[in-house]
PDB file of N, CA and C in Angstrom:
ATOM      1  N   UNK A   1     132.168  69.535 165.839  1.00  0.00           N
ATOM      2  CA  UNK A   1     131.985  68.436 166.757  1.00  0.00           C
ATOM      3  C   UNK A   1     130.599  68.477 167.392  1.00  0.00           C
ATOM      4  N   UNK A   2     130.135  69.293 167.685  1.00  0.00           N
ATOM      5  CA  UNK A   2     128.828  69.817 168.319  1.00  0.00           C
ATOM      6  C   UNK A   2     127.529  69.238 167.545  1.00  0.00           C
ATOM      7  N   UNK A   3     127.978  69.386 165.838  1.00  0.00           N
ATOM      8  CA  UNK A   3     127.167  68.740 165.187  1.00  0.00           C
ATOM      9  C   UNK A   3     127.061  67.002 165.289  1.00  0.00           C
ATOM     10  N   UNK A   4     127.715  66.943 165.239  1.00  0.00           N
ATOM     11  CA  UNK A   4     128.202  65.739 165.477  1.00  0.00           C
ATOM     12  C   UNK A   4     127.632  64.696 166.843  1.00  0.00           C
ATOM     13  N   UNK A   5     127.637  65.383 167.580  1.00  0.00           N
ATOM     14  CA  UNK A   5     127.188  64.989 168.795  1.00  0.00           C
ATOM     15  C   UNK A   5     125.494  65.669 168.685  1.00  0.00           C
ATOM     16  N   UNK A   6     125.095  66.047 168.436  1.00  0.00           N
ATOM     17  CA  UNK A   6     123.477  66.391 168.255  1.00  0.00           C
ATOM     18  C   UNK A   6     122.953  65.229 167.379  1.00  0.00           C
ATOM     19  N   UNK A   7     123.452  64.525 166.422  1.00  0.00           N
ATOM     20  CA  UNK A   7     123.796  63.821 165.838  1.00  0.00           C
ATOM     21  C   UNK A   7     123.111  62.604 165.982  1.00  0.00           C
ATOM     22  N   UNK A   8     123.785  62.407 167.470  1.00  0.00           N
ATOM     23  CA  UNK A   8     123.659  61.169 167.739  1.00  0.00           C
ATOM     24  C   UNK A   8     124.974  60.113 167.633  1.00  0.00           C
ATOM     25  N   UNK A   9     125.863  61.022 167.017  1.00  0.00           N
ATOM     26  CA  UNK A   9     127.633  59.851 166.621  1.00  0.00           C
ATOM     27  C   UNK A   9     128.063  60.061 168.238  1.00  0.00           C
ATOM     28  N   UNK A  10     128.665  58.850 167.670  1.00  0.00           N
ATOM     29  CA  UNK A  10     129.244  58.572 169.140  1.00  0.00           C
ATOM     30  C   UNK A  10     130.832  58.848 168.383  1.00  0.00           C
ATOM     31  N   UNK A  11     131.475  60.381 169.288  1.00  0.00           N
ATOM     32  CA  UNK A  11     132.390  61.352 168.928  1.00  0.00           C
ATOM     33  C   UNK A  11     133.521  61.174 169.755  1.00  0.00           C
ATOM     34  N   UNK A  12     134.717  60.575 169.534  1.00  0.00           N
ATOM     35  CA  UNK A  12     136.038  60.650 169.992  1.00  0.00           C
ATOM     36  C   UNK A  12     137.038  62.039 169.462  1.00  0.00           C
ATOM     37  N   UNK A  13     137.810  62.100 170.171  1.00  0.00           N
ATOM     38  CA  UNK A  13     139.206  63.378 169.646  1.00  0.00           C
ATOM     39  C   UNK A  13     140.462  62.597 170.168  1.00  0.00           C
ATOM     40  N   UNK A  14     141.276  62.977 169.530  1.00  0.00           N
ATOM     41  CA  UNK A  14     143.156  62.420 169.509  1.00  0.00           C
ATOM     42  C   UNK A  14     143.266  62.548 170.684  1.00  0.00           C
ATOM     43  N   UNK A  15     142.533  63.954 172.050  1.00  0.00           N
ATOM     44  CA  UNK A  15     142.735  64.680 173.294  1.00  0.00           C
ATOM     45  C   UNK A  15     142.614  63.369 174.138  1.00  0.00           C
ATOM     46  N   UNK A  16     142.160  61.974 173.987  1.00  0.00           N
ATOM     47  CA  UNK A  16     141.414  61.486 174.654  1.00  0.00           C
ATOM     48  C   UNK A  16     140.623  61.764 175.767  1.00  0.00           C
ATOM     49  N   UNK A  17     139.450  62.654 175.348  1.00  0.00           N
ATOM     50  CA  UNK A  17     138.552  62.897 176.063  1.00  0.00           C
ATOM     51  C   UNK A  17     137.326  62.031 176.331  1.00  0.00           C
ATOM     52  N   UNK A  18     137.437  60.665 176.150  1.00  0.00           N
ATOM     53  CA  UNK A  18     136.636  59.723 175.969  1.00  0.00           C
ATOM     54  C   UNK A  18     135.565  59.879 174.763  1.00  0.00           C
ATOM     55  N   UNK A  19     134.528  59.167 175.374  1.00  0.00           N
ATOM     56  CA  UNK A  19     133.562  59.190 174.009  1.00  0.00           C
ATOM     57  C   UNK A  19     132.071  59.752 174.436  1.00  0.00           C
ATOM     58  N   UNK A  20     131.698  60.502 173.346  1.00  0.00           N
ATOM     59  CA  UNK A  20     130.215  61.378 173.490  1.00  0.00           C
ATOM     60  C   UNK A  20     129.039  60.096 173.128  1.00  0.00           C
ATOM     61  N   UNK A  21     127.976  59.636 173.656  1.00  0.00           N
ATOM     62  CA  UNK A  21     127.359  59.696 172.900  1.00  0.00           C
ATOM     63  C   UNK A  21     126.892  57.596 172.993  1.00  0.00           C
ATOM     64  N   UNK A  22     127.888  57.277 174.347  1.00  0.00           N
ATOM     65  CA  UNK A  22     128.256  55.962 174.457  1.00  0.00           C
ATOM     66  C   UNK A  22     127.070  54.919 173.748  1.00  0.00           C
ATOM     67  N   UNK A  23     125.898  55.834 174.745  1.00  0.00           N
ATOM     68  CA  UNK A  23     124.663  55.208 174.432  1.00  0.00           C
ATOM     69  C   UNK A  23     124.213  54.834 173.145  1.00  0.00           C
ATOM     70  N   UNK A  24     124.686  55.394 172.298  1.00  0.00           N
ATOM     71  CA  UNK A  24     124.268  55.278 170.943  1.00  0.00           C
ATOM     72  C   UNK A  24     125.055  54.012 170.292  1.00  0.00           C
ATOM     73  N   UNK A  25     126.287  53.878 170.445  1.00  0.00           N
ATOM     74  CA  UNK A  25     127.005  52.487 170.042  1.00  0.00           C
ATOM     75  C   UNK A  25     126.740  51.628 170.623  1.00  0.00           C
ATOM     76  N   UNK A  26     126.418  51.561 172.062  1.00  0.00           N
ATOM     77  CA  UNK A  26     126.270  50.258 172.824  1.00  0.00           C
ATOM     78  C   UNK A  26     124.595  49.551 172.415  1.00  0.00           C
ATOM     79  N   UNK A  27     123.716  50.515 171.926  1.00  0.00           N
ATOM     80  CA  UNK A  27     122.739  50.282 171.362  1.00  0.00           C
ATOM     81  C   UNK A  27     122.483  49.424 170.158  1.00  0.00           C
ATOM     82  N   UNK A  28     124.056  49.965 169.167  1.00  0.00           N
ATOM     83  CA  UNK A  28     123.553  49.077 168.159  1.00  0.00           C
ATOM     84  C   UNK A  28     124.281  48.271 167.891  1.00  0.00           C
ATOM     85  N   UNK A  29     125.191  47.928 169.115  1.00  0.00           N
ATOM     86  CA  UNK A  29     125.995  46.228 169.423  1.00  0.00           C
ATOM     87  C   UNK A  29     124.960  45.354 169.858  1.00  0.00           C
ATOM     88  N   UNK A  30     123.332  45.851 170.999  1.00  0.00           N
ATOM     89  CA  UNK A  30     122.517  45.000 171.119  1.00  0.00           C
ATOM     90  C   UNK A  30     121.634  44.564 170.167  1.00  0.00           C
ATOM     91  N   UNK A  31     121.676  45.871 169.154  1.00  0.00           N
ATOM     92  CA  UNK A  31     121.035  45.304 167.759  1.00  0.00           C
ATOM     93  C   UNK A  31     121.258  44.423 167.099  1.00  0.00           C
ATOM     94  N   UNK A  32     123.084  44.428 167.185  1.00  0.00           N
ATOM     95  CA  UNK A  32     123.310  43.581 166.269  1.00  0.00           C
ATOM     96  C   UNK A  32     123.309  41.748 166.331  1.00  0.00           C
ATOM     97  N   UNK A  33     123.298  41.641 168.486  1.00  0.00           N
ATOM     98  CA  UNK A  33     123.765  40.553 169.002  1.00  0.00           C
ATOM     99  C   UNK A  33     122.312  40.430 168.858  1.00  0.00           C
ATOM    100  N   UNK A  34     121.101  40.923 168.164  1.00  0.00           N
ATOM    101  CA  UNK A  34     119.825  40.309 168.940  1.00  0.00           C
ATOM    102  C   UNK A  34     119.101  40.228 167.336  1.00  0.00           C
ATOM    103  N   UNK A  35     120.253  40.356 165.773  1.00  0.00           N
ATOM    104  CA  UNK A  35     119.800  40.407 164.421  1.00  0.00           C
ATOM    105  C   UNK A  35     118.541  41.337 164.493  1.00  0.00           C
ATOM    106  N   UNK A  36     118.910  42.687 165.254  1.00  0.00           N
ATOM    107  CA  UNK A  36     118.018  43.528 164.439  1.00  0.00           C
ATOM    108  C   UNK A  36     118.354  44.716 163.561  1.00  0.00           C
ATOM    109  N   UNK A  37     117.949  45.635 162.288  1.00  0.00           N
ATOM    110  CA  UNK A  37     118.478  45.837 161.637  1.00  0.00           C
ATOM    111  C   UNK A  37     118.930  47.713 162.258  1.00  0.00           C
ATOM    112  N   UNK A  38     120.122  48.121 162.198  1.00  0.00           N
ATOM    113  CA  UNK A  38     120.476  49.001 162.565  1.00  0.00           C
ATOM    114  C   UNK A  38     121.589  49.997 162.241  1.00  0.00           C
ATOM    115  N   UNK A  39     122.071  50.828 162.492  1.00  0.00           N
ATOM    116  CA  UNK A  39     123.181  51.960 162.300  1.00  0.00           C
ATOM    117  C   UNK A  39     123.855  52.636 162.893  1.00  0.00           C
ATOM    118  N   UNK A  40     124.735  52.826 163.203  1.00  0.00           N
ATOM    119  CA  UNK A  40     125.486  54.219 163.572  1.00  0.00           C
ATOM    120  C   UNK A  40     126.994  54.612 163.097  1.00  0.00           C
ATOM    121  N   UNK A  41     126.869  56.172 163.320  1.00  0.00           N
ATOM    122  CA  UNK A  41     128.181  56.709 162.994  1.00  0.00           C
ATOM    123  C   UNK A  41     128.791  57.217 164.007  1.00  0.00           C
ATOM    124  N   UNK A  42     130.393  56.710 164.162  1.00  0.00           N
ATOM    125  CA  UNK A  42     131.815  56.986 164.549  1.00  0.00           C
ATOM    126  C   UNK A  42     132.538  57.990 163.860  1.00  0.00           C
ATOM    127  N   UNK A  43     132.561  59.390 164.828  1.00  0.00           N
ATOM    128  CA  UNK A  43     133.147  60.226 164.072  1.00  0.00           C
ATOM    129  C   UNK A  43     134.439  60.593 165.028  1.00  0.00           C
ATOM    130  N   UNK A  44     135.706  60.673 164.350  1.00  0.00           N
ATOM    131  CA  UNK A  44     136.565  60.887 165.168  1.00  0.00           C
ATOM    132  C   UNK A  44     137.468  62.213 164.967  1.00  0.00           C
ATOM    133  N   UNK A  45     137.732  62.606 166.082  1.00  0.00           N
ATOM    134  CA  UNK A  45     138.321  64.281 165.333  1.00  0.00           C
ATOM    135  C   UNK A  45     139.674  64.386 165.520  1.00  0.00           C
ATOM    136  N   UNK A  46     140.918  64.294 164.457  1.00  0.00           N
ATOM    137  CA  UNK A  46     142.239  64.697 164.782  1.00  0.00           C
ATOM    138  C   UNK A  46     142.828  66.386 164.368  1.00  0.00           C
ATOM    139  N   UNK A  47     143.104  66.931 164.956  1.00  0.00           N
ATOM    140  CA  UNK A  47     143.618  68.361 164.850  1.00  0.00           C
ATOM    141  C   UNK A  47     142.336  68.927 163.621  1.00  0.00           C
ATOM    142  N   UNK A  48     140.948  68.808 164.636  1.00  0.00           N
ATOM    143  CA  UNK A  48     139.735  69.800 164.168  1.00  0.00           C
ATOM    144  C   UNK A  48     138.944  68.998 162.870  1.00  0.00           C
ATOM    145  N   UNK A  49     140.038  67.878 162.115  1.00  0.00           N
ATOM    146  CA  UNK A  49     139.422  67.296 161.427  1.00  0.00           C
ATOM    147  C   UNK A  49     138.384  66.180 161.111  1.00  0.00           C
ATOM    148  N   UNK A  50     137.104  65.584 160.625  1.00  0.00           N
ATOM    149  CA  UNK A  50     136.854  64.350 160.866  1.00  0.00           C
ATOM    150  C   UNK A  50     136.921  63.624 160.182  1.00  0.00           C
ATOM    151  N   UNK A  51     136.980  62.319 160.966  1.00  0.00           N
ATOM    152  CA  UNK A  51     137.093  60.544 159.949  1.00  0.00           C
ATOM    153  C   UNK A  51     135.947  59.996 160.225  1.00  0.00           C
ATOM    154  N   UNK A  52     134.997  59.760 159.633  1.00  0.00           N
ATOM    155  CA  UNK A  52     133.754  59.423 159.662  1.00  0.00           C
ATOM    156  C   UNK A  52     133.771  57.629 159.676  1.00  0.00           C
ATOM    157  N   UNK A  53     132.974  57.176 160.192  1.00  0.00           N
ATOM    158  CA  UNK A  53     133.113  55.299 159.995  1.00  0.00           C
ATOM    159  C   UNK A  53     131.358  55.243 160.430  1.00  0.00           C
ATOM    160  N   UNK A  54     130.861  54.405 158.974  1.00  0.00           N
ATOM    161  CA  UNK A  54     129.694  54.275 159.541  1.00  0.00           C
ATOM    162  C   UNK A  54     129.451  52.640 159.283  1.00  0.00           C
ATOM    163  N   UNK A  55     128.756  51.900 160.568  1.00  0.00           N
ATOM    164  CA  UNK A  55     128.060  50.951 160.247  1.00  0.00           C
ATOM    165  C   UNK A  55     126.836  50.491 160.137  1.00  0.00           C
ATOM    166  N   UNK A  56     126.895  49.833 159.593  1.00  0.00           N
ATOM    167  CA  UNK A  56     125.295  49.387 159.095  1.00  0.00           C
ATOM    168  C   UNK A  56     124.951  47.817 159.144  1.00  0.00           C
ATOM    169  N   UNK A  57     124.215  47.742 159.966  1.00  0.00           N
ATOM    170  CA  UNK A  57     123.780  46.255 160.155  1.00  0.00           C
ATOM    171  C   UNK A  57     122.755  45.884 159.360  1.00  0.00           C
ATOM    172  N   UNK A  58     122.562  44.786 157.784  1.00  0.00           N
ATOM    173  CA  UNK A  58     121.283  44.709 157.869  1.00  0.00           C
ATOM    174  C   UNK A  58     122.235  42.947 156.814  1.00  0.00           C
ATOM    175  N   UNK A  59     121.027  42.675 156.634  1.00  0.00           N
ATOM    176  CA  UNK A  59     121.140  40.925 156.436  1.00  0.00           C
ATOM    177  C   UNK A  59     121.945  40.311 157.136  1.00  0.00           C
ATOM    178  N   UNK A  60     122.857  40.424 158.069  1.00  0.00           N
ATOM    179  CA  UNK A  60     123.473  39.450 159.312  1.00  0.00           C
ATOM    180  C   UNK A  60     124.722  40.227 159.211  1.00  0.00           C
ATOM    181  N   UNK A  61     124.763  41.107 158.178  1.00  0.00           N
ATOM    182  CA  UNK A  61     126.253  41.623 157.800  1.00  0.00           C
ATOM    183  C   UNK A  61     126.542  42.955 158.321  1.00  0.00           C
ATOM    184  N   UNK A  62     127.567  43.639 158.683  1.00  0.00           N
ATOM    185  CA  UNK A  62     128.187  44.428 159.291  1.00  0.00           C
ATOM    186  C   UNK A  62     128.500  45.229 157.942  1.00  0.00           C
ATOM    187  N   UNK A  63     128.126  46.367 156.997  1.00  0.00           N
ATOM    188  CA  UNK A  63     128.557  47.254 156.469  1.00  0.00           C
ATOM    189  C   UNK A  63     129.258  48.168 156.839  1.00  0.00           C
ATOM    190  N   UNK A  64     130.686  48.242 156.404  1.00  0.00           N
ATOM    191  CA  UNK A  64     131.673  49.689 156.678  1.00  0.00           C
ATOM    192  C   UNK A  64     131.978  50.397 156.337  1.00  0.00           C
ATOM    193  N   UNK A  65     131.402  51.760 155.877  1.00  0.00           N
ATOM    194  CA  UNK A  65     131.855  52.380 155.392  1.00  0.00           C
ATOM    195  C   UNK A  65     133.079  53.870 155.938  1.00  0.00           C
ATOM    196  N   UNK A  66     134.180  53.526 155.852  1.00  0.00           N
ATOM    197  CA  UNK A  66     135.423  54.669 155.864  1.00  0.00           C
ATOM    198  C   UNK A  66     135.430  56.170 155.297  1.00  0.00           C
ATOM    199  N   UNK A  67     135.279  57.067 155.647  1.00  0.00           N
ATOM    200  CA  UNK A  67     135.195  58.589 154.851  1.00  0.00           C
ATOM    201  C   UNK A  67     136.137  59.601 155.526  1.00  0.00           C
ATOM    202  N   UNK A  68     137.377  59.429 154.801  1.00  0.00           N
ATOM    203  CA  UNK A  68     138.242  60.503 155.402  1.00  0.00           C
ATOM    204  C   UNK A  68     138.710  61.977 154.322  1.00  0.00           C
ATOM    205  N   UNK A  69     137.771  62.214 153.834  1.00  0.00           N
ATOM    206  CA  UNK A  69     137.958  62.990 152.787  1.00  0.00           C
ATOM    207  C   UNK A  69     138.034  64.425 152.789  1.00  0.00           C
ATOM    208  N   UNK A  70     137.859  64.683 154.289  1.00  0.00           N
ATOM    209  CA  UNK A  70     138.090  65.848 155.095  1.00  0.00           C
ATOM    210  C   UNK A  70     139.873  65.890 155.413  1.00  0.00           C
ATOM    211  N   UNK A  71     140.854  65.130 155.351  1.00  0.00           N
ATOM    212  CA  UNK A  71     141.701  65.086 155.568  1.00  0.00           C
ATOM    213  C   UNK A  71     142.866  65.019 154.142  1.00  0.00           C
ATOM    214  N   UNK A  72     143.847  66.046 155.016  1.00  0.00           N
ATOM    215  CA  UNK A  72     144.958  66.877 154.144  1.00  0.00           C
ATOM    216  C   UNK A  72     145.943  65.775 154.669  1.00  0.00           C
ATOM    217  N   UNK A  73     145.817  64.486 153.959  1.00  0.00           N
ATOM    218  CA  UNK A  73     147.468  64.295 153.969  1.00  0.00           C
ATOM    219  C   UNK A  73     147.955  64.214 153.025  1.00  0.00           C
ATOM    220  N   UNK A  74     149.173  63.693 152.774  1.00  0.00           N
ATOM    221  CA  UNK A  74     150.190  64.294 151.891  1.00  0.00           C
ATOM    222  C   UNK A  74     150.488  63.228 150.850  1.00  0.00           C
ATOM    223  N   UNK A  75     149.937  61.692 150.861  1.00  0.00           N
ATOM    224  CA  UNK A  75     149.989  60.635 150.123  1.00  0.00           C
ATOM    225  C   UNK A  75     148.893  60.619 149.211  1.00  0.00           C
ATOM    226  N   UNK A  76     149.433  60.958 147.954  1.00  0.00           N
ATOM    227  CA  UNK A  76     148.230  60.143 146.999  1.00  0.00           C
ATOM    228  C   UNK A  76     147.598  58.887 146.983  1.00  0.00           C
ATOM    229  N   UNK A  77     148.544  58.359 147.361  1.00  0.00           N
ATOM    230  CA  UNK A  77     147.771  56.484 147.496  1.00  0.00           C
ATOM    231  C   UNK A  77     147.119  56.428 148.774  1.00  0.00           C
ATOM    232  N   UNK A  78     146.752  57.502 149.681  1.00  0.00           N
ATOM    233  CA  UNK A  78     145.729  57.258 150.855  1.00  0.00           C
ATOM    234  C   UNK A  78     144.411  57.357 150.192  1.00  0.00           C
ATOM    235  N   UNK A  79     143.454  55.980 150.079  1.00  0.00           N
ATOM    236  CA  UNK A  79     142.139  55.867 150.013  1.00  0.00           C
ATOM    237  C   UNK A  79     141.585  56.843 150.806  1.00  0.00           C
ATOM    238  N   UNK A  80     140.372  57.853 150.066  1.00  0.00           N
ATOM    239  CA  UNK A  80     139.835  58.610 151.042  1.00  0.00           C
ATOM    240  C   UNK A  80     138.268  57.670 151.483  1.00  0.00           C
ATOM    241  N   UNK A  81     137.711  56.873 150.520  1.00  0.00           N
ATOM    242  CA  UNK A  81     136.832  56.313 150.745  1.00  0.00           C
ATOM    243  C   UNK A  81     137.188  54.715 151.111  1.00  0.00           C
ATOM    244  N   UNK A  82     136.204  54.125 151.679  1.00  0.00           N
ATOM    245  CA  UNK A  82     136.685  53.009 151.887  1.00  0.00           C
ATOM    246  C   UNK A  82     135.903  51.991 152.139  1.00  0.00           C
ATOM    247  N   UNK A  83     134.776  50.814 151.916  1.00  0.00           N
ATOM    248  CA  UNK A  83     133.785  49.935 151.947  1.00  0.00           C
ATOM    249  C   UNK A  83     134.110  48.886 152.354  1.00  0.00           C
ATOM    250  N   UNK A  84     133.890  48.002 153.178  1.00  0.00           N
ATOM    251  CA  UNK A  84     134.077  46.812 153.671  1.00  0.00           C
ATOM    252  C   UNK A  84     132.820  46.020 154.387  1.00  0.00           C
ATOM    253  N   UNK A  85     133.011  44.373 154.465  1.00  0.00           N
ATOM    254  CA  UNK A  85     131.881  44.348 154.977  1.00  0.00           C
ATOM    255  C   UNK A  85     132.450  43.077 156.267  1.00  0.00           C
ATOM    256  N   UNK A  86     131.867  43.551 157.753  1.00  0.00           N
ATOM    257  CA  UNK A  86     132.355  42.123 158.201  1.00  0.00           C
ATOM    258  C   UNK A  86     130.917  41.504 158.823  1.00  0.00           C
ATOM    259  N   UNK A  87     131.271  40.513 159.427  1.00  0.00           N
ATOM    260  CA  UNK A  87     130.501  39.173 159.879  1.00  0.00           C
ATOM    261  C   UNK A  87     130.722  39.697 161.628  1.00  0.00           C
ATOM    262  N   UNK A  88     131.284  39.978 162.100  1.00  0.00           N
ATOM    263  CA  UNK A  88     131.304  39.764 163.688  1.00  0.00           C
ATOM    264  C   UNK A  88     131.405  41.808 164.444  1.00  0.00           C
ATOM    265  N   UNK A  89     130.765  41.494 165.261  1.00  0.00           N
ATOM    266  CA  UNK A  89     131.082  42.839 166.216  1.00  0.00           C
ATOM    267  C   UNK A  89     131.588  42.185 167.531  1.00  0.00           C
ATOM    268  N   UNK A  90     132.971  41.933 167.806  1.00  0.00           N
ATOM    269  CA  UNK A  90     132.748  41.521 169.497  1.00  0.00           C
ATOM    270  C   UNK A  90     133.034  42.474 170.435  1.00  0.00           C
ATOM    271  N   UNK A  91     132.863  41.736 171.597  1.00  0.00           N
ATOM    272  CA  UNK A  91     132.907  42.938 172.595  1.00  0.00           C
ATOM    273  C   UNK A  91     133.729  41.911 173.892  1.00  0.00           C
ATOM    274  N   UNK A  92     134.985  42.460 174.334  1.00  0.00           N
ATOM    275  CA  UNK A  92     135.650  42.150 175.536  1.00  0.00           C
ATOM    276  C   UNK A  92     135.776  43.075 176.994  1.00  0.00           C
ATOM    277  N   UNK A  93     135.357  42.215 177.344  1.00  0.00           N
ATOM    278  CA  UNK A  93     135.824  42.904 178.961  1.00  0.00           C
ATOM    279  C   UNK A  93     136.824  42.640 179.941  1.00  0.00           C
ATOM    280  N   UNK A  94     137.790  43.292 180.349  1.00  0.00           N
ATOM    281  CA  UNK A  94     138.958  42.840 180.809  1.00  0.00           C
ATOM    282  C   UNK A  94     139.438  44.147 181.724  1.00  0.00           C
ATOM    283  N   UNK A  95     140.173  44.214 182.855  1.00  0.00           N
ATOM    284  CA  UNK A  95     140.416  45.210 183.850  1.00  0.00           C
ATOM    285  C   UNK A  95     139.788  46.748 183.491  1.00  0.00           C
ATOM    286  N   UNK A  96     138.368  46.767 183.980  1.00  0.00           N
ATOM    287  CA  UNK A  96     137.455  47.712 183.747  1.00  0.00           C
ATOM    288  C   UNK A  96     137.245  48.668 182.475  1.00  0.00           C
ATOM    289  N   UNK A  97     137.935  47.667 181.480  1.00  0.00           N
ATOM    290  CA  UNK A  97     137.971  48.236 179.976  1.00  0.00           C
ATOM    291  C   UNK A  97     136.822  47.335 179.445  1.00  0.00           C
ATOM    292  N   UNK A  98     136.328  47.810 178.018  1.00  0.00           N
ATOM    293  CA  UNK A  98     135.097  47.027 177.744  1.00  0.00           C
ATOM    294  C   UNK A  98     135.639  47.850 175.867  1.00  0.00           C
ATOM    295  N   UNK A  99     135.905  47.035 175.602  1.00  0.00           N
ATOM    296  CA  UNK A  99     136.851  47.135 174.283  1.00  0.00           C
ATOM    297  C   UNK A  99     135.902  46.108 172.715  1.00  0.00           C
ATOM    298  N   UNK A 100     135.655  46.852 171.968  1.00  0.00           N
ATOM    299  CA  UNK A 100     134.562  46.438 170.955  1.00  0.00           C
ATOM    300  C   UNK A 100     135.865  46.235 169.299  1.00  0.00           C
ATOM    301  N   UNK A 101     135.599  45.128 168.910  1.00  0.00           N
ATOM    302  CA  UNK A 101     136.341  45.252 167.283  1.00  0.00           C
ATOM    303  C   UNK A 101     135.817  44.417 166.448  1.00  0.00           C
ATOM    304  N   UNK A 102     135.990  45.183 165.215  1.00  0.00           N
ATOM    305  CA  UNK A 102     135.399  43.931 163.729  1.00  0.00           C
ATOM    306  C   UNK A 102     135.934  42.976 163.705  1.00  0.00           C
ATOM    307  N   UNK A 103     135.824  41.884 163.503  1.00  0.00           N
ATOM    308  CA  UNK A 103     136.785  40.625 162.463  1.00  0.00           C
ATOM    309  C   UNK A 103     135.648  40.146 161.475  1.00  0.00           C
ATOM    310  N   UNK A 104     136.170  38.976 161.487  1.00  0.00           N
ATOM    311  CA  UNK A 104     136.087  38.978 159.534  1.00  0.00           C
ATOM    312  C   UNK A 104     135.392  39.610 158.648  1.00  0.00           C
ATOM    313  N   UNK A 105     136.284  40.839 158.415  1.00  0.00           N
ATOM    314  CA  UNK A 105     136.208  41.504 157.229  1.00  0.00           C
ATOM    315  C   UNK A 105     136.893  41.077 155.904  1.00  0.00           C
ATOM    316  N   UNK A 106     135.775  41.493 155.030  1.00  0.00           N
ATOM    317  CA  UNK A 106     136.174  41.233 153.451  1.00  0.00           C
ATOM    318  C   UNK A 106     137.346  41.278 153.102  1.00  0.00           C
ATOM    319  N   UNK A 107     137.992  42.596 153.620  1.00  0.00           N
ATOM    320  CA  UNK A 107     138.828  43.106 153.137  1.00  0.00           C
ATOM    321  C   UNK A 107     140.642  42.709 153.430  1.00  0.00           C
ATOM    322  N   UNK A 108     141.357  41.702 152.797  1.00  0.00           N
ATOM    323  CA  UNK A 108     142.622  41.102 152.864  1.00  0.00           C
ATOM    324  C   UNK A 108     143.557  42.213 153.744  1.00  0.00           C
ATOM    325  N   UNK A 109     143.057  44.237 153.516  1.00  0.00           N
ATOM    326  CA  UNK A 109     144.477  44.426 153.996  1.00  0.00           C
ATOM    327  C   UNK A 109     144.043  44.923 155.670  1.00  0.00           C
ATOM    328  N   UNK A 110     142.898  44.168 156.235  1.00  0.00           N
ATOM    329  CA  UNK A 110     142.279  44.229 157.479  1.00  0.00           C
ATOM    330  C   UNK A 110     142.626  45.858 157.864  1.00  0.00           C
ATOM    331  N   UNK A 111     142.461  46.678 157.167  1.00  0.00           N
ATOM    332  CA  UNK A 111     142.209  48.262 157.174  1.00  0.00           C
ATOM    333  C   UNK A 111     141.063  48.632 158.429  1.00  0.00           C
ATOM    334  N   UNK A 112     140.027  48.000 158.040  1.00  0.00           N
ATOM    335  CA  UNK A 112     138.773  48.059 158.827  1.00  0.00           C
ATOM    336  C   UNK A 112     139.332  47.606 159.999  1.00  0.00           C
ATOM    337  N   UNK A 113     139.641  46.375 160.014  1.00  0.00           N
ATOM    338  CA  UNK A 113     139.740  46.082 161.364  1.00  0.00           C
ATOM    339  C   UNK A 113     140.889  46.836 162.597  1.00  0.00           C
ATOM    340  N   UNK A 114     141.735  47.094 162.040  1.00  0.00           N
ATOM    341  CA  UNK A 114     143.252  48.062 162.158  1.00  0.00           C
ATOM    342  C   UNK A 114     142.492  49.893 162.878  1.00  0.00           C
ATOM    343  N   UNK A 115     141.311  50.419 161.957  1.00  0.00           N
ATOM    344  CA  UNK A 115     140.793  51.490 162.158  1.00  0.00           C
ATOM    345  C   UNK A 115     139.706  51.853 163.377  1.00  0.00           C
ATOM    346  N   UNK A 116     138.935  50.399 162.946  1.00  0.00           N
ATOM    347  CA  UNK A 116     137.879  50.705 164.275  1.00  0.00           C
ATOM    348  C   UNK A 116     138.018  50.105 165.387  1.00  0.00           C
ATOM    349  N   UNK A 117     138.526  50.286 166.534  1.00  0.00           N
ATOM    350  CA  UNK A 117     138.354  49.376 167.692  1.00  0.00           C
ATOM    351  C   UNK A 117     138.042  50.632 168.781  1.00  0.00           C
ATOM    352  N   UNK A 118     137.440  50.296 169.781  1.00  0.00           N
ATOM    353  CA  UNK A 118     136.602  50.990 171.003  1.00  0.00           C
ATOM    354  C   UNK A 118     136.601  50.693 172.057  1.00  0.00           C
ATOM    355  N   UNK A 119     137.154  51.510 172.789  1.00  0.00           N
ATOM    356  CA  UNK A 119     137.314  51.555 174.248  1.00  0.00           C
ATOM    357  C   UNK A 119     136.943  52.065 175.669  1.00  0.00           C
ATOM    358  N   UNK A 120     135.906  51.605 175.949  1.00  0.00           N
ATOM    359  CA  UNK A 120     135.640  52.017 177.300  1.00  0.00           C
ATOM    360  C   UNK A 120     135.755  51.871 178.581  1.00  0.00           C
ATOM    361  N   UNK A 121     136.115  53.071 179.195  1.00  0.00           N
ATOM    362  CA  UNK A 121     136.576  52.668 180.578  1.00  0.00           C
ATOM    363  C   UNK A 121     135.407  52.416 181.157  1.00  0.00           C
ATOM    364  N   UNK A 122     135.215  51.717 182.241  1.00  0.00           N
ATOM    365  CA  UNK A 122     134.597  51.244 183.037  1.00  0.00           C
ATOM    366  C   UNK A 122     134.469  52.382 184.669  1.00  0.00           C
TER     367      UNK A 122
END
């Protein structure tokens, strides 16, 4: 996790210990609301393990890429990789929460959208 956060990812755990690193996502939501071209990675840690989510902003589009390939579960049909691309980053504010999610993504089984959403307390 340590790496991770040197990093520059903005680092959640299952503990909800909030998030490392805020500055770095809220950065490249202004990138994205202002079409400039940008990145970051969401790394999240469940029992020591990580799920990596990186986005990538460049031609107006939201690149997603999913990497859970660090993880022992027990289904063969769990995609460890995963690519998507969406059109929107929004961001809501509502009783001192400030809550960020994809929509329209490529992808029919809205995986992406289901995986990444963000929450900050206020």
């Amino acid at each position: 996790m340590e790496e991770a956060i040197k990093r520059g990812d903005l680092v959640s755990t299952m503990r909800d210990e909030g998030y490392k690193n805020k500055e770095s996502f809220i950065a490249f939501f202004n990138n994205v609301k202002n079409g400039k071209e940008d990145r970051v990675r969401r790394t999240h840690y469940s029992e020591g393990v990580p799920l990596f989510i990186d986005l990538i902003y460049k031609g107006g589009k939201i690149h997603v890429l999913i990497d859970t390939t660090h993880a022992t579960l027990s289904s063969e049909d769990y995609v460890k990789k995963t690519h998507d691309t969406c059109s929107e980053l929004e961001k809501q504010e509502e009783n001192n929460k400030i809550t960020y999610t994809l929509d329209d993504c490529t992808s029919s089984s809205r995986q992406v959208e289901k995986l990444f959403s963000i929450v900050f307390e206020e």
